[in-house]
C-alpha atoms as a PDB file:
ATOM      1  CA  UNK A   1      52.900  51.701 -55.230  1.00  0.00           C
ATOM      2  CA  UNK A   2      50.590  48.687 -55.708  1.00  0.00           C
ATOM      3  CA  UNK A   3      51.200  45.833 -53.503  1.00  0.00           C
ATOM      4  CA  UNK A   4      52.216  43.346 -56.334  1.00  0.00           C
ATOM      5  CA  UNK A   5      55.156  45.662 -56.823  1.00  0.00           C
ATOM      6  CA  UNK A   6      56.635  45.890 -53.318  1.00  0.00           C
ATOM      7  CA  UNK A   7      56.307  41.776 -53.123  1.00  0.00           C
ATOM      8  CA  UNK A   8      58.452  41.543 -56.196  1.00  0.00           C
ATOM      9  CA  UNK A   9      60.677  44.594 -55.133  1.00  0.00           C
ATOM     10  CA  UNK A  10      61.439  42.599 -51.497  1.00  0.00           C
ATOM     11  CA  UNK A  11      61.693  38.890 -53.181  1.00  0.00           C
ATOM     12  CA  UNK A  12      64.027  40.011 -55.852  1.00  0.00           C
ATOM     13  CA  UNK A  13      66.009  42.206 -52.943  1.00  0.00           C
ATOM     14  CA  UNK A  14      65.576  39.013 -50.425  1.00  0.00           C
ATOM     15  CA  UNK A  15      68.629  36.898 -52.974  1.00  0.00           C
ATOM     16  CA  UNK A  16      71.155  39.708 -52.956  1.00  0.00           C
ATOM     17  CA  UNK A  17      71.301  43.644 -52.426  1.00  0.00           C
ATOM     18  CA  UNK A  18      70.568  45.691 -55.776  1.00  0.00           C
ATOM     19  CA  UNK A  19      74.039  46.891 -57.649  1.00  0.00           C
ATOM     20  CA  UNK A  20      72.026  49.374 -59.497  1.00  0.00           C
ATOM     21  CA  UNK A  21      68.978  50.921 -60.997  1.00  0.00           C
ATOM     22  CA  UNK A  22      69.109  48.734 -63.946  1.00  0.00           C
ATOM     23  CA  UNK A  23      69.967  45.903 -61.314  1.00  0.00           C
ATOM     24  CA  UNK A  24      66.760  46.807 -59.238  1.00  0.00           C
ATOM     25  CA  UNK A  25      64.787  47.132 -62.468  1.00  0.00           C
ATOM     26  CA  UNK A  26      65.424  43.864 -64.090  1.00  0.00           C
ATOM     27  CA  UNK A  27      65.624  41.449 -61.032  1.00  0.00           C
ATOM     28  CA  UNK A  28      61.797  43.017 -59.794  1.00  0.00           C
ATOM     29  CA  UNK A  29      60.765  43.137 -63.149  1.00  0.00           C
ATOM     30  CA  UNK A  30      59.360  46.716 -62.809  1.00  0.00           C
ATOM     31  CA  UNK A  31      57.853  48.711 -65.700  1.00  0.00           C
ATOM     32  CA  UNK A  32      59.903  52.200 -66.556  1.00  0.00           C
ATOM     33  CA  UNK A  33      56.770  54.378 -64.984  1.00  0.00           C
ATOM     34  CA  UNK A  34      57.163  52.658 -61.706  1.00  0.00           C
ATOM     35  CA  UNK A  35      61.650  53.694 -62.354  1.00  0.00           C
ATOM     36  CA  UNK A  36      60.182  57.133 -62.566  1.00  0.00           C
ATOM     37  CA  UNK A  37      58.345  57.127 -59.548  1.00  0.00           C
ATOM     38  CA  UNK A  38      61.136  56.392 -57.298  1.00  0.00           C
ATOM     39  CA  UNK A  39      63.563  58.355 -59.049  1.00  0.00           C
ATOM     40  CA  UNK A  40      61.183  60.964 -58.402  1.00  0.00           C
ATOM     41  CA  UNK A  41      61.010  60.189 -54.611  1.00  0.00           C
ATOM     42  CA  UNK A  42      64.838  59.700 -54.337  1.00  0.00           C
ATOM     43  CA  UNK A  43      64.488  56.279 -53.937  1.00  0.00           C
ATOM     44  CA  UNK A  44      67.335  55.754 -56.267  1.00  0.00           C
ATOM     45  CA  UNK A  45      69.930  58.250 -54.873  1.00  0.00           C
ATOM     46  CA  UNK A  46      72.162  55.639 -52.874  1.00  0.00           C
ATOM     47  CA  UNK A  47      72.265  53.053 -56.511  1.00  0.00           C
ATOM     48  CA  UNK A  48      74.802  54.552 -58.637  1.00  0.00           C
ATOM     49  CA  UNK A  49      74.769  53.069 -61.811  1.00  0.00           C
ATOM     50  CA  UNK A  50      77.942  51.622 -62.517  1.00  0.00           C
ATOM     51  CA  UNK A  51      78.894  52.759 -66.203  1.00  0.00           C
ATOM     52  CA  UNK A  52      77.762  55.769 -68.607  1.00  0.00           C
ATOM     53  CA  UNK A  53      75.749  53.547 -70.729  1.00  0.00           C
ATOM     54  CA  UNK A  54      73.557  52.021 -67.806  1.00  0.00           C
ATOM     55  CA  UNK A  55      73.325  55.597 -66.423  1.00  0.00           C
ATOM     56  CA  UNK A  56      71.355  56.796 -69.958  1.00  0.00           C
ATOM     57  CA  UNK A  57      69.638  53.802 -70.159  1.00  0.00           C
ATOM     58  CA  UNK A  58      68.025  54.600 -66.446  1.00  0.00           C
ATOM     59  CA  UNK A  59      68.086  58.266 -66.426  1.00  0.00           C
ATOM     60  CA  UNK A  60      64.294  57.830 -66.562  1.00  0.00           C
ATOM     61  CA  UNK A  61      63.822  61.352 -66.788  1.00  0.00           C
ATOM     62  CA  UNK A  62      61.543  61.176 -69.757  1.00  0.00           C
END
């Protein structure tokens, strides 16, 4: 993960704990190949998204 990516991934976590994927997405601003990564490493396990819809929307499984 490039460097520019963590920093925004820690400030956007530093104002309030991510609800979601979509939540962690939007606040860090992070492109969808960057959503795959993570969801590929598990990353995402413990942020249940929190209605069908939003679950689709960051399935990210291509």
């Amino acid at each position: 993960m490039r460097e520019d990516v963590a920093q925004r991934i820690v400030a956007a976590r530093a104002g309030a704990p991510f609800l979601s994927a979509e939540d962690l997405c939007l606040r860090a601003r992070l492109e969808t190949p960057v959503m795959k990564r993570l969801a590929g490493g598990d990353a995402l396990q413990s942020r249940p998204c929190r209605t069908p819809a939003t679950r689709m929307n960051t399935s990210f499984s291509g």
